[in-house]
C-alpha atoms as a PDB file:
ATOM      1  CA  UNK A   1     122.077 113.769 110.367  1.00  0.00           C
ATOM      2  CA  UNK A   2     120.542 117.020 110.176  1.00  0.00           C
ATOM      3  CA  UNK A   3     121.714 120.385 110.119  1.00  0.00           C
ATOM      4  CA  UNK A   4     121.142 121.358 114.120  1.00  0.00           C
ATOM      5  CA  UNK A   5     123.050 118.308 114.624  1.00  0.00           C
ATOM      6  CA  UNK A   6     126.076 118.633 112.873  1.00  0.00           C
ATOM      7  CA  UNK A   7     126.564 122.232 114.102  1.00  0.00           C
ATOM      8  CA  UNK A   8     126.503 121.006 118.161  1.00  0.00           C
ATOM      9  CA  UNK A   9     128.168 117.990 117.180  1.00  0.00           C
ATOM     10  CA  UNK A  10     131.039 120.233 115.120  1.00  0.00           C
ATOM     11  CA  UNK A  11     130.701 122.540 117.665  1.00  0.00           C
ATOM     12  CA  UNK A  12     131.433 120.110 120.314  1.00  0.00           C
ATOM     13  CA  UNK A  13     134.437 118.550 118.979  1.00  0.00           C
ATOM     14  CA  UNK A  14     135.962 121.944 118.439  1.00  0.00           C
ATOM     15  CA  UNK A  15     135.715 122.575 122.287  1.00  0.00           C
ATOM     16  CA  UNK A  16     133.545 125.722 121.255  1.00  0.00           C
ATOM     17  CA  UNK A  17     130.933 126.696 124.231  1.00  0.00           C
ATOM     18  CA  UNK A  18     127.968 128.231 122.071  1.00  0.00           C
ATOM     19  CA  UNK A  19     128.959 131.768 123.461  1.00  0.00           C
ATOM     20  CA  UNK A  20     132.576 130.989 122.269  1.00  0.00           C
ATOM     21  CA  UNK A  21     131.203 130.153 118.375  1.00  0.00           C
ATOM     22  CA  UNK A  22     128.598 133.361 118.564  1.00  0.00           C
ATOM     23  CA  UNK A  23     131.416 135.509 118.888  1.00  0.00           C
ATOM     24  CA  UNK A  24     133.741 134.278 115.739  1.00  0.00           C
ATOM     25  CA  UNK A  25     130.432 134.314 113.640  1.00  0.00           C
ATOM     26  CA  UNK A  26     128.878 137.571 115.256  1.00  0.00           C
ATOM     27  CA  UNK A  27     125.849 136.786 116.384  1.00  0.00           C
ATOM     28  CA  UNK A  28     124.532 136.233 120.014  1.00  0.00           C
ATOM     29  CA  UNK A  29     124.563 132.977 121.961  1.00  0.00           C
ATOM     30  CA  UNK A  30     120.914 132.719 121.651  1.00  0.00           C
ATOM     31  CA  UNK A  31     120.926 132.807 118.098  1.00  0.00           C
ATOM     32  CA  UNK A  32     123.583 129.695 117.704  1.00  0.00           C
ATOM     33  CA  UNK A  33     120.907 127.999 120.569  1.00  0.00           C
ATOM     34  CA  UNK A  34     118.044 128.226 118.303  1.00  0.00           C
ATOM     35  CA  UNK A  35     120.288 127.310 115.166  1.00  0.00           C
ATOM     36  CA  UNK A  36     120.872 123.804 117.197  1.00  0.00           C
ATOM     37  CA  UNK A  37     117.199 123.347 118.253  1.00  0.00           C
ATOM     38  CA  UNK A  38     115.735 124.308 115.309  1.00  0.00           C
ATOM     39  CA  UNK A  39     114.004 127.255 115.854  1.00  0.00           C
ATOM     40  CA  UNK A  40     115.382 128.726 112.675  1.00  0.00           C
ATOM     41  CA  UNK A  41     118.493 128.738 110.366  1.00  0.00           C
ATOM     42  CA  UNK A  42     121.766 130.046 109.926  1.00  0.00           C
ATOM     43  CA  UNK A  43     122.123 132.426 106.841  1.00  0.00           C
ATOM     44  CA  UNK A  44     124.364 131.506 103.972  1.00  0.00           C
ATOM     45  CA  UNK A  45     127.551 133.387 105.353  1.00  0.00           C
ATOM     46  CA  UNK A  46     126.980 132.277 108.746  1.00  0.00           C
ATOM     47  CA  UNK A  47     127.380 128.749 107.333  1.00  0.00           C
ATOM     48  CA  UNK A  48     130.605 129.642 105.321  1.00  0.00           C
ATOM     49  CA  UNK A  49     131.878 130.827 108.527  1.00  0.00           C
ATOM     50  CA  UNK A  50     131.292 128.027 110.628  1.00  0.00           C
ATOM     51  CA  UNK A  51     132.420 125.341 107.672  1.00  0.00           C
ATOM     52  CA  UNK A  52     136.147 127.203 108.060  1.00  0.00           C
ATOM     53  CA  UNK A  53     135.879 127.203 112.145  1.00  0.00           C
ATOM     54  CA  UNK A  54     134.894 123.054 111.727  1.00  0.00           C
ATOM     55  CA  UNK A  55     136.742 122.563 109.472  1.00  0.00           C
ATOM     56  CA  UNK A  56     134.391 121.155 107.140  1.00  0.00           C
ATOM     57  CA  UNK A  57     132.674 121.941 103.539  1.00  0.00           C
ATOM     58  CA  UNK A  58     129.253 123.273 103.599  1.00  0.00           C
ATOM     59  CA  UNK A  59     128.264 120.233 101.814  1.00  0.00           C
ATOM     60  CA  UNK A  60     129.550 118.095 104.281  1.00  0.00           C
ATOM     61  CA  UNK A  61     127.971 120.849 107.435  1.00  0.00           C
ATOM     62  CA  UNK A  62     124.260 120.827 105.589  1.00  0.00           C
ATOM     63  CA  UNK A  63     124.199 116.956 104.401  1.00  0.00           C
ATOM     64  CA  UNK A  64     125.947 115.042 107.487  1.00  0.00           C
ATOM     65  CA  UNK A  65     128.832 113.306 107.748  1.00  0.00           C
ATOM     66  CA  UNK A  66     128.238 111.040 104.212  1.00  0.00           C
ATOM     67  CA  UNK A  67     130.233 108.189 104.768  1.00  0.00           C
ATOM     68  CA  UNK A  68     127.907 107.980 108.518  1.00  0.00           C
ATOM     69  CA  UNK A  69     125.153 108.076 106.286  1.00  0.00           C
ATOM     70  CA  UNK A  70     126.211 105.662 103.792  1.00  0.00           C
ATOM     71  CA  UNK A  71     127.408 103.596 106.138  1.00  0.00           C
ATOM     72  CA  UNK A  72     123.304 103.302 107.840  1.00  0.00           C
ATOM     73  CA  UNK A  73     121.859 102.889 104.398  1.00  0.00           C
ATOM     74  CA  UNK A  74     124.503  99.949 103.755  1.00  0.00           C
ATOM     75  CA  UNK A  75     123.599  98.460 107.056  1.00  0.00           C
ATOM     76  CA  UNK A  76     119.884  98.586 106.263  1.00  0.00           C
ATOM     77  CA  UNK A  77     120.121  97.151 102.825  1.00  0.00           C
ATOM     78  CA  UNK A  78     122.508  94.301 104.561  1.00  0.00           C
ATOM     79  CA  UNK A  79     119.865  93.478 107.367  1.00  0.00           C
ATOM     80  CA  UNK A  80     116.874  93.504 104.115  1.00  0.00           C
ATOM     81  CA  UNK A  81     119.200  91.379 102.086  1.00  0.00           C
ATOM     82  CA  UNK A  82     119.381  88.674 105.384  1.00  0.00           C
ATOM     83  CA  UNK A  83     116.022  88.851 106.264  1.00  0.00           C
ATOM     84  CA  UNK A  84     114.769  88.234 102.264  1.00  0.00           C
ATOM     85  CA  UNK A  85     117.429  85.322 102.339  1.00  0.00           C
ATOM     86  CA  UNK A  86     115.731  83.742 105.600  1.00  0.00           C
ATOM     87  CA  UNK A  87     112.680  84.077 103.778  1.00  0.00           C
ATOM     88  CA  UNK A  88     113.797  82.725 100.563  1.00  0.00           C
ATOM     89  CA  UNK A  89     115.548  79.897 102.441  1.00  0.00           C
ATOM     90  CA  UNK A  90     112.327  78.661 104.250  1.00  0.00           C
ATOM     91  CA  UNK A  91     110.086  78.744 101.214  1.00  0.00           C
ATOM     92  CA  UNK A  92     113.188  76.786  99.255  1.00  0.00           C
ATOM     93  CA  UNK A  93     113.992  74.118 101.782  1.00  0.00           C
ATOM     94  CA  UNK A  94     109.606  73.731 102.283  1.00  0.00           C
ATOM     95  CA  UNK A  95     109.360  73.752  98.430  1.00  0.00           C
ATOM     96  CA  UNK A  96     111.726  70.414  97.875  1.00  0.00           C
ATOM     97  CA  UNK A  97     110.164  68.463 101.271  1.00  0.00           C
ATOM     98  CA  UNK A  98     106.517  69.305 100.690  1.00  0.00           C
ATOM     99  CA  UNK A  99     105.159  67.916  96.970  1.00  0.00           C
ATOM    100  CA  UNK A 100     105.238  64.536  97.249  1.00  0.00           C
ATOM    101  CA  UNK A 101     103.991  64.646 101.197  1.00  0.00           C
ATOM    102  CA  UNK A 102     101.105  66.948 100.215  1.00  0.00           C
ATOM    103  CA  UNK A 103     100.030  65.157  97.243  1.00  0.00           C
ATOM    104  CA  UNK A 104     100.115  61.859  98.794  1.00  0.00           C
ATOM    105  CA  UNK A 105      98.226  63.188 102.111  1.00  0.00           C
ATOM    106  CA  UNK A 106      95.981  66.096 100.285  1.00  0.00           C
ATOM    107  CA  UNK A 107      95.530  65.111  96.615  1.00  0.00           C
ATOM    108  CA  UNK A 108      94.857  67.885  94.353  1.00  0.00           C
ATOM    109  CA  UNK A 109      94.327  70.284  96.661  1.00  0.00           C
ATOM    110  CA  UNK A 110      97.807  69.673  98.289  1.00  0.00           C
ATOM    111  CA  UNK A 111      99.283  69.796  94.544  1.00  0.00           C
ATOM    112  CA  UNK A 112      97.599  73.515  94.210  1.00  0.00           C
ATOM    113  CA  UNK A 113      98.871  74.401  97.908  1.00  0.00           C
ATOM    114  CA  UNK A 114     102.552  73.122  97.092  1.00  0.00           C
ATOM    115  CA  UNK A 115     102.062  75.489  93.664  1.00  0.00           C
ATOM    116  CA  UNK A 116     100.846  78.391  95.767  1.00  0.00           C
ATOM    117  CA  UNK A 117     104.444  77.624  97.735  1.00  0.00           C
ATOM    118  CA  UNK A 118     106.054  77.829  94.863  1.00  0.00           C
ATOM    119  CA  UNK A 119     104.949  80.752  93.196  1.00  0.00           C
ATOM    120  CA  UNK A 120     105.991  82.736  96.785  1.00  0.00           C
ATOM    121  CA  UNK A 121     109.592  81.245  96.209  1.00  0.00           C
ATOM    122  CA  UNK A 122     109.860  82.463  92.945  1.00  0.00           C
ATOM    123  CA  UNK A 123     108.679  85.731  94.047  1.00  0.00           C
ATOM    124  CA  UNK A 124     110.749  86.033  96.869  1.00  0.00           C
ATOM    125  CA  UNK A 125     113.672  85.018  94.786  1.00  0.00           C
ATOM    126  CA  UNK A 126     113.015  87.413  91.962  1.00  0.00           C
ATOM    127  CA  UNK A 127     113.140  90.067  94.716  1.00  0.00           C
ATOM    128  CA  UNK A 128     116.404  88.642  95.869  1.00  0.00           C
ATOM    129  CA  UNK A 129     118.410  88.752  92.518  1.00  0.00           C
ATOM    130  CA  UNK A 130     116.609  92.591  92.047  1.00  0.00           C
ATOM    131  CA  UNK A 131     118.520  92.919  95.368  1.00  0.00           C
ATOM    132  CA  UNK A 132     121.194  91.499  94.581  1.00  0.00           C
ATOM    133  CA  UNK A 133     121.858  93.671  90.880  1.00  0.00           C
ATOM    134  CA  UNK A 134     121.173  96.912  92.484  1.00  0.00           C
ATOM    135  CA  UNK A 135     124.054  96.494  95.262  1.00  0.00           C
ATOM    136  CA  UNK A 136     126.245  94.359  92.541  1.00  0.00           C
ATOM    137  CA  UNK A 137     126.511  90.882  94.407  1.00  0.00           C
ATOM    138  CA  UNK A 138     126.100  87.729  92.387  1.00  0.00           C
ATOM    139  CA  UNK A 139     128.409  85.743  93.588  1.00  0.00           C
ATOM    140  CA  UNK A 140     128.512  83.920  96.847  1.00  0.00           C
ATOM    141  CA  UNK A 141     132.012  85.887  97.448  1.00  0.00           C
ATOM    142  CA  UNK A 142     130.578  89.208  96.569  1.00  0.00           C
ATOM    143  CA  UNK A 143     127.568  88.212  98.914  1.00  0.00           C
ATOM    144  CA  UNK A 144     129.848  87.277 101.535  1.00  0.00           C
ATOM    145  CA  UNK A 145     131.952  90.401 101.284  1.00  0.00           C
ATOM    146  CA  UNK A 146     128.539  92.701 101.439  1.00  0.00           C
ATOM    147  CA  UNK A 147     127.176  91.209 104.069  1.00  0.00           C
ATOM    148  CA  UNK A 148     130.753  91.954 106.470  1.00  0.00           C
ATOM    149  CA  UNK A 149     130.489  95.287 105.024  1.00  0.00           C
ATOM    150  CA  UNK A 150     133.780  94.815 102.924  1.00  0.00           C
ATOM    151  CA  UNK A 151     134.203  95.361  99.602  1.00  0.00           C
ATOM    152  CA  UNK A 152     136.484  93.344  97.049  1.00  0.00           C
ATOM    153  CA  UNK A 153     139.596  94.501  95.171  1.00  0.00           C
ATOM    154  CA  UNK A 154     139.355  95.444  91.342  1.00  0.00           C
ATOM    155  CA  UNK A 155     140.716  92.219  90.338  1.00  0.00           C
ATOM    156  CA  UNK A 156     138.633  90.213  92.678  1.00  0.00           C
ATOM    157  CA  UNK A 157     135.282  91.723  91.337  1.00  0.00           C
ATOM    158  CA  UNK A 158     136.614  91.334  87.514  1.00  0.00           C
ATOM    159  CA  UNK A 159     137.336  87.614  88.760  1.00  0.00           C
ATOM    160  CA  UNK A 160     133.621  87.515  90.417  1.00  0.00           C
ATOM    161  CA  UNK A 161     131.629  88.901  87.858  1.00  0.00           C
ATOM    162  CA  UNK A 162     133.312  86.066  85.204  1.00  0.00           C
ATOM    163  CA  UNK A 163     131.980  83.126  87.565  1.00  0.00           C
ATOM    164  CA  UNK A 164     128.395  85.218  87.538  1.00  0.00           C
ATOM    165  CA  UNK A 165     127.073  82.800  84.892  1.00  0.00           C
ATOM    166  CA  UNK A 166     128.148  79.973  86.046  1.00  0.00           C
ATOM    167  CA  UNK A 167     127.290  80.274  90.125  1.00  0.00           C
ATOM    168  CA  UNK A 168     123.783  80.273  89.303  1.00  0.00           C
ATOM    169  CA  UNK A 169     123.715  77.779  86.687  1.00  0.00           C
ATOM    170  CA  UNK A 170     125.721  75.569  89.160  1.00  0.00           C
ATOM    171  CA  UNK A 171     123.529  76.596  92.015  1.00  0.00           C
ATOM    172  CA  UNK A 172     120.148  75.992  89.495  1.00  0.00           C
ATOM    173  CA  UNK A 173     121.092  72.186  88.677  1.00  0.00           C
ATOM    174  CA  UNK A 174     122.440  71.179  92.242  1.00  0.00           C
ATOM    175  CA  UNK A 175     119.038  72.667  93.737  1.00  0.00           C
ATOM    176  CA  UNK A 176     116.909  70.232  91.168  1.00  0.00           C
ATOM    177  CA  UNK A 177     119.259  67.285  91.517  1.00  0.00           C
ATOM    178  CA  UNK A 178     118.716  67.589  95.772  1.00  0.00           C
ATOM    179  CA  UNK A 179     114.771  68.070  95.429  1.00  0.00           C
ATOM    180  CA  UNK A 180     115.044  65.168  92.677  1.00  0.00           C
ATOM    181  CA  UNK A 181     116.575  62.910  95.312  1.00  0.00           C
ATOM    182  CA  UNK A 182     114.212  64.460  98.354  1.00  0.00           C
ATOM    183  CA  UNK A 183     111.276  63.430  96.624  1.00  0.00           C
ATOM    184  CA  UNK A 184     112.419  59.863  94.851  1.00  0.00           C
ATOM    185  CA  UNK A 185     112.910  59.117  98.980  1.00  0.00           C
ATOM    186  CA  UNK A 186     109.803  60.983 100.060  1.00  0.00           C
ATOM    187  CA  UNK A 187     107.795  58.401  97.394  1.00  0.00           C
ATOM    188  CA  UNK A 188     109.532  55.777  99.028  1.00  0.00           C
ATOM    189  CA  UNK A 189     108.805  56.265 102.284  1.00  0.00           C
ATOM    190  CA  UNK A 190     104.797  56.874 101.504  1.00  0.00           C
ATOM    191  CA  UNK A 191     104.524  53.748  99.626  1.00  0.00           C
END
């Protein structure tokens, strides 16, 4: 939120008409009107003024409400982290049902398309774990928590962050073992 906004909306909540907040800063009503539209900017003790009428710091009057703002950033990075896991989730679930069908139907050239496929999961999911280390969620808990905007206790995370390893080793052999299977019935069935 910028700065014209946080003085109407500060202003607003105090009950202050703008004629009512020129007067216990000294300047006119026309000058506060400007300050909110933008047409120029409060001085520096104009600003300490109004942060002890709100109520507020100066940081907090200049920079927004923080928490609002961290709170839109979180939501953004949440909605990026579930569309990248759609995406992810497609190319996955097309990258265990697709070699054996495209080799079988397209030869070679359905072996270099299924390896195109491939190389765009891997990329995908390289961008996902990036995602994943810069917000601190490995774990499907920690994952789970993000995405409903919680956040887990100390001991929880400590707990977490020792099944790190593990989750994705897990994760790694139970992928191979279902596209193992996939494909031993997709060679069946094309017999």
């Amino acid at each position: 939120m910028e700065l014209t906004a946080q003085m109407k909306k500060y202003r607003t909540e105090a009950g202050l008409s703008q004629e009512a907040l020129a007067e216990q800063i000294f300047v006119s009503r026309q000058t506060i009107s400007n300050w909110e539209t933008g047409k120029n900017y409060p001085d520096i003790n104009s600003l300490l003024r109004m942060s002890e009428i709100f109520g507020v710091s100066v940081d907090v009057l200049l920079k927004g409400d923080v928490e609002e703002m961290k709170e839109m950033i979180r939501q953004e990075d949440q909605n990026e982290f579930i569309k990248l896991g759609h995406i992810f989730n497609v190319l996955a679930v097309l990258m265990v049902v697709t070699p054996v069908p495209l080799a079988k139907l397209l030869k070679f050239i359905g072996l270099g398309l299924w390896l195109c496929l491939a190389a765009a999961c891997m990329a995908v999911a390289f961008i996902v774990e990036k995602k994943k280390k810069e917000m601190n969620v490995q774990t499907y808990r920690e994952i789970v928590a993000f995405l409903e905007g919680k956040h887990l206790d100390e001991i929880e995370a400590a707990k977490e962050e020792g099944k790190r390893p593990y989750q994705k080793v897990i994760l790694a052999i139970a992928f191979g073992v279902a596209a193992l299977v996939i494909n031993i019935l997709f060679l069946f069935l094309f017999r």
